[in-house]
N, C-alpha and C. Protein backbone atom coordinates (compact mmCIF):
# COMPACT_ATOMS: atom_id res chain seq x y z
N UNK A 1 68.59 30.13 -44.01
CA UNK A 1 69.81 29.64 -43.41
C UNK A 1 70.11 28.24 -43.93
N UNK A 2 68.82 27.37 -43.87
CA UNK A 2 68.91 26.15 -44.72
C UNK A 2 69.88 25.85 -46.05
N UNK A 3 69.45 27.51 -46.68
CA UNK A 3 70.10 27.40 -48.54
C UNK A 3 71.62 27.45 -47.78
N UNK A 4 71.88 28.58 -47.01
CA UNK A 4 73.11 29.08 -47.35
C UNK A 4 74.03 27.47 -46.81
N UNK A 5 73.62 26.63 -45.97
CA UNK A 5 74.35 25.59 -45.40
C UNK A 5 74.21 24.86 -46.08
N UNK A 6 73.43 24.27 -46.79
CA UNK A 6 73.04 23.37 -48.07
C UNK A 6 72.78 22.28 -47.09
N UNK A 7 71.42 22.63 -46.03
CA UNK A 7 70.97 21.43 -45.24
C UNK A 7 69.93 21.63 -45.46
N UNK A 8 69.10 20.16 -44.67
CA UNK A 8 67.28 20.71 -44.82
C UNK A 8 66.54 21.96 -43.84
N UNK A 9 65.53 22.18 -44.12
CA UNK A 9 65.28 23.31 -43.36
C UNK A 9 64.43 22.97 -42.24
N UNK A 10 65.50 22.42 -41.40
CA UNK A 10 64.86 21.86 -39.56
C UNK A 10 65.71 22.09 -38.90
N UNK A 11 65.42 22.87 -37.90
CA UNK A 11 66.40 23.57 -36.47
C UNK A 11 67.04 22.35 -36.75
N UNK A 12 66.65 21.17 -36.39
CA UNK A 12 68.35 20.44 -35.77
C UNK A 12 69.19 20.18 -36.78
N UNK A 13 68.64 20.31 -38.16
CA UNK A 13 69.69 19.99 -38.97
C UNK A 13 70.89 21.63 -39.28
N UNK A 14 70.00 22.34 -39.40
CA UNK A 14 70.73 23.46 -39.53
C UNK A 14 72.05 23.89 -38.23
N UNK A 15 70.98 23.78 -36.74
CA UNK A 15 72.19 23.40 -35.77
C UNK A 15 73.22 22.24 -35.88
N UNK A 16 73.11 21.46 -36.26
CA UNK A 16 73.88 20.49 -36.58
C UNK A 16 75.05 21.08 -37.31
N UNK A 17 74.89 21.39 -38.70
CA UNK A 17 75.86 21.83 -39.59
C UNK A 17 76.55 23.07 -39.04
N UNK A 18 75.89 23.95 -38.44
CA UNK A 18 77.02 25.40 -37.24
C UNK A 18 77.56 24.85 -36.79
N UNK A 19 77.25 23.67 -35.90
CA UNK A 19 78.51 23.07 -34.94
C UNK A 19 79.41 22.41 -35.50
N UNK A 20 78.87 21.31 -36.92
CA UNK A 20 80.25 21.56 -38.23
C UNK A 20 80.86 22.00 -38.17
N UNK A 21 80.49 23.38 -38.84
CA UNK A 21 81.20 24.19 -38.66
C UNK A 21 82.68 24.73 -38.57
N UNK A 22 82.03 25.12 -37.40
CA UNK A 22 82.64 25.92 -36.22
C UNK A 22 82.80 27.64 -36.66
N UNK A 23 83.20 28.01 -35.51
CA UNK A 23 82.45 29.83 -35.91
C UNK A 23 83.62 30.43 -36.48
N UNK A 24 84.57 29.90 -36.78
CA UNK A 24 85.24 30.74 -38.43
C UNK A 24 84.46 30.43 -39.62
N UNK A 25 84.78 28.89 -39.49
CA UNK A 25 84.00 28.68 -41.19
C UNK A 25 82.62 28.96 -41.33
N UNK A 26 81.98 29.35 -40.17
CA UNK A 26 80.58 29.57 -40.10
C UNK A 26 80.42 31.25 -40.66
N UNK A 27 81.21 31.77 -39.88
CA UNK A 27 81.31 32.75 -40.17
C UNK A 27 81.49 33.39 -41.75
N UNK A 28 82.98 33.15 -42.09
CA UNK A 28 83.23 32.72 -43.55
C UNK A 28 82.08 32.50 -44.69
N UNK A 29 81.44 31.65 -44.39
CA UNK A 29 80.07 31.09 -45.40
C UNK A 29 79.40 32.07 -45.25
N UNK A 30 78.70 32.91 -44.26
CA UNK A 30 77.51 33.39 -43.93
C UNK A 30 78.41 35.35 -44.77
N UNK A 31 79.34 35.25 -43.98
CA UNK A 31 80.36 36.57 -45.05
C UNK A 31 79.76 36.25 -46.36
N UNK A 32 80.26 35.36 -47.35
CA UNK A 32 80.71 34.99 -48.25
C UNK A 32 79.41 35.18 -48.98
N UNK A 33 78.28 34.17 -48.28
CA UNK A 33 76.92 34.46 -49.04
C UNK A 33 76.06 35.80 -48.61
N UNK A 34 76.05 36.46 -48.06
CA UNK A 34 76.49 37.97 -48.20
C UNK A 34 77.03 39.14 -48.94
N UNK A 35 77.85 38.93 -49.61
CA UNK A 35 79.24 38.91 -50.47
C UNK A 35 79.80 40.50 -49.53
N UNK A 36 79.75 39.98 -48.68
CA UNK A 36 81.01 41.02 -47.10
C UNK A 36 82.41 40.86 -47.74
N UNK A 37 82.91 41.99 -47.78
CA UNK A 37 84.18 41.64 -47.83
C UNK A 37 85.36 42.39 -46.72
N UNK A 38 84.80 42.77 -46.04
CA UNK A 38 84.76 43.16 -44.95
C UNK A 38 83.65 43.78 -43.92
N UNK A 39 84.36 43.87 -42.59
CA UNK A 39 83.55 44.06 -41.73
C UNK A 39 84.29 45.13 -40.23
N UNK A 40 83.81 46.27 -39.76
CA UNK A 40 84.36 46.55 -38.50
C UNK A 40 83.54 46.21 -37.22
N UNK A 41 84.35 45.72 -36.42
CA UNK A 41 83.50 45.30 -35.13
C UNK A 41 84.63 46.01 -33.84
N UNK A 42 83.68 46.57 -33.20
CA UNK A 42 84.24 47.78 -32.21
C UNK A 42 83.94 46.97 -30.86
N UNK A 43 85.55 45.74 -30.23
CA UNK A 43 85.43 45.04 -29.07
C UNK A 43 85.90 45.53 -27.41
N UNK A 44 85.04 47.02 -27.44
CA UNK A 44 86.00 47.64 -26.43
C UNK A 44 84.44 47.05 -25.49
N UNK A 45 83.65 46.70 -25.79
CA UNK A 45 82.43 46.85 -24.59
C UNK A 45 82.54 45.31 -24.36
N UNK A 46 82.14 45.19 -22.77
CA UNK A 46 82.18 43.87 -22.48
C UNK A 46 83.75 43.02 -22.80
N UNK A 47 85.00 43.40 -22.58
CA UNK A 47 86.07 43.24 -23.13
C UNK A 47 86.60 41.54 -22.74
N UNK A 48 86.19 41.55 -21.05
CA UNK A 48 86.82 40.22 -20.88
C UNK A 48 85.51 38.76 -21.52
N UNK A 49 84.67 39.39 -22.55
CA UNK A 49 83.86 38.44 -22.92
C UNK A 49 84.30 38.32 -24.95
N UNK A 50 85.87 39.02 -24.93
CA UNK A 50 85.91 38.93 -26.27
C UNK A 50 86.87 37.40 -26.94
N UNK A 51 86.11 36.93 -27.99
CA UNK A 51 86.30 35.98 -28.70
C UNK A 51 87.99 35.98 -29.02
N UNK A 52 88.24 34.78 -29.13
CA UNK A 52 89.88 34.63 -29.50
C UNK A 52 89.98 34.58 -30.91
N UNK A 53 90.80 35.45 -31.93
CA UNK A 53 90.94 35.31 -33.25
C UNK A 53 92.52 34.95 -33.20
C-alpha cells in the first residue's frame, strides 16, 4: 500500500496520505494501480448506509 501511495511504509504515514486523499482519489489510485477499468457493485443491501457518488 506504501508503493501504491508513494509513502513510507508506517500505518500513520500511509493513513495519513488516505485521508489526503479522500475516497474518490483514493479510490481512483488503488483502481488505477490495479489497472480496473471497471467495476460492478450491487448497493441494494444495507441501502440507507450507501455512499454519495
Amino acid at each position: 500500500m506504501a508503493d501504491l501511495l508513494n509513502c513510507e511504509p508506517q500505518e500513520s504515514e500511509i493513513l495519513a496520505k488516505r485521508d489526503k486523499l479522500g475516497l474518490e482519489n483514493l479510490t481512483k489510485t488503488c483502481f488505477n494501480g490495479a489497472n480496473l477499468e471497471s467495476i460492478l457493485l450491487d448497493n441494494g443491501f444495507l441501502p440507507e448506509q450507501i455512499l454519495p457518488w
